[in-house]
N, C-alpha and C. Protein backbone atom coordinates (compact mmCIF):
# COMPACT_ATOMS: atom_id res chain seq x y z
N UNK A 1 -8.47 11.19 -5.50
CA UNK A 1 -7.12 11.59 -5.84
C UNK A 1 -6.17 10.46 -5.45
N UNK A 2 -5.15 9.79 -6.16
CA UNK A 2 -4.47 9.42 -6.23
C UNK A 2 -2.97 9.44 -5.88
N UNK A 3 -2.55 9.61 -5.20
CA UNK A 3 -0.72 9.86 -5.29
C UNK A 3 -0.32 8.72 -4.60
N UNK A 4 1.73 9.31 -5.48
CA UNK A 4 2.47 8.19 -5.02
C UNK A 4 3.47 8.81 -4.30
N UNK A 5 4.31 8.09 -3.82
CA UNK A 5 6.02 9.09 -3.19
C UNK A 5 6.40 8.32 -2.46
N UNK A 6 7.76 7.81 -2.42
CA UNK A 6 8.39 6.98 -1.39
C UNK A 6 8.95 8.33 0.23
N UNK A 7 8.83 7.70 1.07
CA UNK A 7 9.16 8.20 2.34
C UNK A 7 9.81 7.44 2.80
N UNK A 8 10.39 8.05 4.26
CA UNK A 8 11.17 7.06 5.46
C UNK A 8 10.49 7.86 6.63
N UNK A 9 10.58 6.39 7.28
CA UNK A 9 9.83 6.28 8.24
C UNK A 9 10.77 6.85 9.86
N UNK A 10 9.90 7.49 10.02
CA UNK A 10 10.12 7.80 11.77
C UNK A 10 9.57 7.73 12.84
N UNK A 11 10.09 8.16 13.95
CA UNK A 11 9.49 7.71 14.94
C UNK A 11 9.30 9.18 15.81
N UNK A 12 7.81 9.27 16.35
CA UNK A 12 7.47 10.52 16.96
C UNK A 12 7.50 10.06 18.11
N UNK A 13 8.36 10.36 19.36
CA UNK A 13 8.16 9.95 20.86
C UNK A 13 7.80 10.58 22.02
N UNK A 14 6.62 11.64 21.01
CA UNK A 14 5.58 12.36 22.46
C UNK A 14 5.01 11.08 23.28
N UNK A 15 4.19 11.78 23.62
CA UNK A 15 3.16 11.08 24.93
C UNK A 15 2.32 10.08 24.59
N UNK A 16 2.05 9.87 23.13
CA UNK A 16 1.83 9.01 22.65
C UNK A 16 2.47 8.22 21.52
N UNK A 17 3.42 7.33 21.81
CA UNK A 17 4.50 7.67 20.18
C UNK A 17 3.90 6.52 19.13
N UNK A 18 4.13 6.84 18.23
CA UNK A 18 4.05 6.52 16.75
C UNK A 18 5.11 6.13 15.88
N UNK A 19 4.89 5.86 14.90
CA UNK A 19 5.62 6.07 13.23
C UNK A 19 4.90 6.64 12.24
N UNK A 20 5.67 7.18 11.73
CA UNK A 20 5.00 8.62 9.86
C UNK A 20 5.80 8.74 9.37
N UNK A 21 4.74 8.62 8.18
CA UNK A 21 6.30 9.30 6.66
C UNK A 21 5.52 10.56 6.26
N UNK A 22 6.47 11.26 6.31
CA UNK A 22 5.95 12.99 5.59
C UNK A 22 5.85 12.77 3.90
N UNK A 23 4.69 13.35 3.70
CA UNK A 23 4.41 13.38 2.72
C UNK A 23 5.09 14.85 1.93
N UNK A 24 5.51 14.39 0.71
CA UNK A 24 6.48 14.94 0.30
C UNK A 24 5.97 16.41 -0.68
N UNK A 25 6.70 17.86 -0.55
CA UNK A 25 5.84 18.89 -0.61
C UNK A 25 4.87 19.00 -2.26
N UNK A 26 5.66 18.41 -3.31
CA UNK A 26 4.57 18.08 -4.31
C UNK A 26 3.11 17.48 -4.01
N UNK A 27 3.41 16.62 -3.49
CA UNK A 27 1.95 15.46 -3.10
C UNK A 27 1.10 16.51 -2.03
N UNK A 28 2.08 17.32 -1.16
CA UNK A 28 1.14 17.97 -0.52
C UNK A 28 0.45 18.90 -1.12
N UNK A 29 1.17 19.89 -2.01
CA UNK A 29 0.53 21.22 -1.97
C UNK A 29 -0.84 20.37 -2.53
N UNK A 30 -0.79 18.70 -3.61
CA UNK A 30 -2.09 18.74 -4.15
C UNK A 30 -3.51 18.54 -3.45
N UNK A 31 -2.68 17.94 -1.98
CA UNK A 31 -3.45 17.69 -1.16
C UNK A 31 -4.23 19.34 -0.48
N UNK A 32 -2.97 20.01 0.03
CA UNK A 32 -4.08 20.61 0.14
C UNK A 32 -4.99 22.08 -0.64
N UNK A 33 -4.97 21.44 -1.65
CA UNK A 33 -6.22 21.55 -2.84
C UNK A 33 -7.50 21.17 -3.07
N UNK A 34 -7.88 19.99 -1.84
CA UNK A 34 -8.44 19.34 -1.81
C UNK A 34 -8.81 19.31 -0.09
N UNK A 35 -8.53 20.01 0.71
CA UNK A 35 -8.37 19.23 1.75
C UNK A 35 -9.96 20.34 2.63
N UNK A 36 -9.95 21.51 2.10
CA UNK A 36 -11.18 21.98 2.59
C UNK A 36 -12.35 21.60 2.37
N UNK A 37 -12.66 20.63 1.23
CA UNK A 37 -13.31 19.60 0.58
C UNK A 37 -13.79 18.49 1.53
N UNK A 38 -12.38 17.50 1.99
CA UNK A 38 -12.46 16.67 2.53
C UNK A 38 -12.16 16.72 4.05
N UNK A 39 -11.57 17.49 4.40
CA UNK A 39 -11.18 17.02 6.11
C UNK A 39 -12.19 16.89 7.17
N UNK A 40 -12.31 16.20 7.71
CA UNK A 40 -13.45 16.15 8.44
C UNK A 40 -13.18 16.87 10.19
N UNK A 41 -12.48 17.59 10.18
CA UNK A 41 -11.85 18.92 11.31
C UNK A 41 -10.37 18.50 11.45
N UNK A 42 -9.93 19.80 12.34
CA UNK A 42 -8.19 19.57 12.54
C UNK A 42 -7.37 19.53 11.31
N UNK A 43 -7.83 19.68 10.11
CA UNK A 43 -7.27 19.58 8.91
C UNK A 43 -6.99 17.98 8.87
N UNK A 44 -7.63 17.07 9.29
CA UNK A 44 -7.63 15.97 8.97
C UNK A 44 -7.90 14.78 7.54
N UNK A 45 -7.32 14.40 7.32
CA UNK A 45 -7.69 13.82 5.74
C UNK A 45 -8.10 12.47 5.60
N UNK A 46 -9.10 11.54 5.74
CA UNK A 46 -9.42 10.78 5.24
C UNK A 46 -8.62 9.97 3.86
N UNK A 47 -7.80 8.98 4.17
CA UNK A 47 -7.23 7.89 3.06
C UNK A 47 -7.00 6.76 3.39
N UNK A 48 -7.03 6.31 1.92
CA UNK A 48 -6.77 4.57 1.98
C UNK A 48 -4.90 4.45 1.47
N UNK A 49 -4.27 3.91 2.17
CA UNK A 49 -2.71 3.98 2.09
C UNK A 49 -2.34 2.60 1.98
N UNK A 50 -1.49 2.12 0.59
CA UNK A 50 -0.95 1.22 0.46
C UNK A 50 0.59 1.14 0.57
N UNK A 51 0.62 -0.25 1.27
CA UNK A 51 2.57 -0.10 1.20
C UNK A 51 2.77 -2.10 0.77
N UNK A 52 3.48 -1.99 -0.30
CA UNK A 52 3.65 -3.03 -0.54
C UNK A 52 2.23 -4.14 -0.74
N UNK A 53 2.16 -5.09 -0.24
CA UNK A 53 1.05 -5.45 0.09
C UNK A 53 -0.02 -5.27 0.77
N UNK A 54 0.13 -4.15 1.89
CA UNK A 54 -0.69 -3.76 3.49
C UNK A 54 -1.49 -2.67 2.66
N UNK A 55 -2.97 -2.51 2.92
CA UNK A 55 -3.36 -1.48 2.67
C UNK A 55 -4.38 -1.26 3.81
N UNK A 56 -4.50 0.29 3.82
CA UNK A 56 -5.37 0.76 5.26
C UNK A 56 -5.59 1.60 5.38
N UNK A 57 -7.10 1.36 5.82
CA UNK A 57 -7.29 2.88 6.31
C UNK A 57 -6.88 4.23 7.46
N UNK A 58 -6.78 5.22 7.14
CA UNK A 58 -5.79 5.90 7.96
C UNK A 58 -6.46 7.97 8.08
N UNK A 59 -6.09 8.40 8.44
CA UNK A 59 -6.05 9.96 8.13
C UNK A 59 -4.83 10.40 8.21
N UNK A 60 -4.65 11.75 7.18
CA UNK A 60 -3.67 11.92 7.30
C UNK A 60 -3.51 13.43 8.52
N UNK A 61 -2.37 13.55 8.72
CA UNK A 61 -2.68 14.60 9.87
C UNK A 61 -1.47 15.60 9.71
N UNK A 62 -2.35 16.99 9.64
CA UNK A 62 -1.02 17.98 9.07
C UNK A 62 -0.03 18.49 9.75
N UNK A 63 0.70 18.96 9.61
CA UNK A 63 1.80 18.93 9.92
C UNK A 63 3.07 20.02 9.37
N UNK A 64 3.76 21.21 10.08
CA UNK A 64 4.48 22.38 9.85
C UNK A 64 4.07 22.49 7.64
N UNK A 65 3.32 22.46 7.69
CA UNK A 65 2.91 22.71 6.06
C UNK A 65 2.59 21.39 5.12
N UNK A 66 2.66 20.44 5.60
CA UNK A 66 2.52 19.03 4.91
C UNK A 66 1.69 18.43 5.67
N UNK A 67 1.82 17.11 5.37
CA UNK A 67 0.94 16.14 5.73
C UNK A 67 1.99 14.91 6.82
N UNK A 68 1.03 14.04 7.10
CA UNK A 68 1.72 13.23 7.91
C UNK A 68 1.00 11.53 7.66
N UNK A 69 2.00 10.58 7.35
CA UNK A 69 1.06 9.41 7.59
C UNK A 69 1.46 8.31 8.48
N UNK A 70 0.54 8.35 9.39
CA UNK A 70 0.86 7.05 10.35
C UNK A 70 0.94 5.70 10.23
N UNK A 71 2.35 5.06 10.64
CA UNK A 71 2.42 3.99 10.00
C UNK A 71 2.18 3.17 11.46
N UNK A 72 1.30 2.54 11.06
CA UNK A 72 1.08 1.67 12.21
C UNK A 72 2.15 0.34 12.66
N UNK A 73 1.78 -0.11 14.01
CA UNK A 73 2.54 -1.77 13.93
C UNK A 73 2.44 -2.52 13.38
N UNK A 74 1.28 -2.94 13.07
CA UNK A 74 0.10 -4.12 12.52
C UNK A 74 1.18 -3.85 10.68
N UNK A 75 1.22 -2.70 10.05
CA UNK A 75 1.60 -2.62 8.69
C UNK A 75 3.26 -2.39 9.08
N UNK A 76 4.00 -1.49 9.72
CA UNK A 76 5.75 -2.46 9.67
C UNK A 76 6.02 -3.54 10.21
N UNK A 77 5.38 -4.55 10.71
CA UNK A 77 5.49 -5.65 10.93
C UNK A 77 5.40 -6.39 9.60
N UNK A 78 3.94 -6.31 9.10
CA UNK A 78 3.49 -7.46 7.66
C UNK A 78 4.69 -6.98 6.68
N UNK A 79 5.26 -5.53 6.95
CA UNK A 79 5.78 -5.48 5.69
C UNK A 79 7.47 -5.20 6.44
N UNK A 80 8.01 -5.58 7.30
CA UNK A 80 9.26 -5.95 7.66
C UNK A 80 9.75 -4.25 7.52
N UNK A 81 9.10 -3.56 8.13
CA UNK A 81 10.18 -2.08 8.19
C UNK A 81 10.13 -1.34 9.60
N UNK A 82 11.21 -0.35 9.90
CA UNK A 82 11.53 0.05 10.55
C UNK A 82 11.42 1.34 10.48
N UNK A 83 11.74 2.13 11.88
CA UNK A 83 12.41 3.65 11.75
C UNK A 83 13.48 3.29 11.23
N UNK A 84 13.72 4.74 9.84
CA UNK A 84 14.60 5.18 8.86
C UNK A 84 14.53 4.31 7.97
N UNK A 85 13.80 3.34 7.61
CA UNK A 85 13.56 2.52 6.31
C UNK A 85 12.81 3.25 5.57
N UNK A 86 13.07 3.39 4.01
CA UNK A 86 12.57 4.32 3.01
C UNK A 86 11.76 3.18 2.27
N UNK A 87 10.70 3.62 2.05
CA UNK A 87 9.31 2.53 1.32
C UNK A 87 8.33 3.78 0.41
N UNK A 88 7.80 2.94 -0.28
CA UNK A 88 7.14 3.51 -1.47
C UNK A 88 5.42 3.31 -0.50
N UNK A 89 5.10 4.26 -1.10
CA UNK A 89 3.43 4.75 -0.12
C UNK A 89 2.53 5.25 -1.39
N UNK A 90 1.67 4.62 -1.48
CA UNK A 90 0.32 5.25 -2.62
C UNK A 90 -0.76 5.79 -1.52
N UNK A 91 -1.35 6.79 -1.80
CA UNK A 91 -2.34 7.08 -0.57
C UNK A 91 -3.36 7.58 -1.76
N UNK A 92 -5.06 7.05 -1.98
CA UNK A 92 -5.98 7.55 -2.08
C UNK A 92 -7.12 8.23 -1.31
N UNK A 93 -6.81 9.38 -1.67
CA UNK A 93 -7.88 10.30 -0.79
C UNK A 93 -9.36 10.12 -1.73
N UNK A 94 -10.47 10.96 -0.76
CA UNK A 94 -11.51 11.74 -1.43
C UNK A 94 -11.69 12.30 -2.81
């Protein structure tokens, strides 16, 4: 499966903090259509996520009814973004 959707990026500052763009509720419901299929526990999703040039592997991880994708350092660095910068995200699943 294929999808596209631009997001903005945030910043989660639990105990372990991060960056994710929520995947947006179209892209989700298709996801999870698919996701008892693929998750490999926790409702976890297996994808390959492109942004600009950076592509990577990742899971996605759910979240109050959607999905979640972690944007690592290593990829807003190569690709110059921040928390609250809005970027275009292709994610191929399973």
């Amino acid at each position: 499966m294929h999808l596209e959707f631009t997001g903005k990026i945030w910043h989660w500052r639990g105990p372990a903090p991060h960056h994710f763009i929520i995947v947006p509720e179209p892209q989700a419901r298709d996801l999870h259509a698919i996701a008892r299929h693929v998750t490999y526990g926790w409702g976890m999703i297996p994808v390959t996520v492109r942004i600009g040039g950076t592509v990577w592997k990742t899971s996605l991880w759910p979240k109050d009814g959607s999905y979640i994708v972690p944007i690592k350092a290593a990829v807003r660095a190569a690709e110059h973004l921040a928390e609250g910068d809005t970027t275009d995200v292709q994610l191929d699943a399973p």
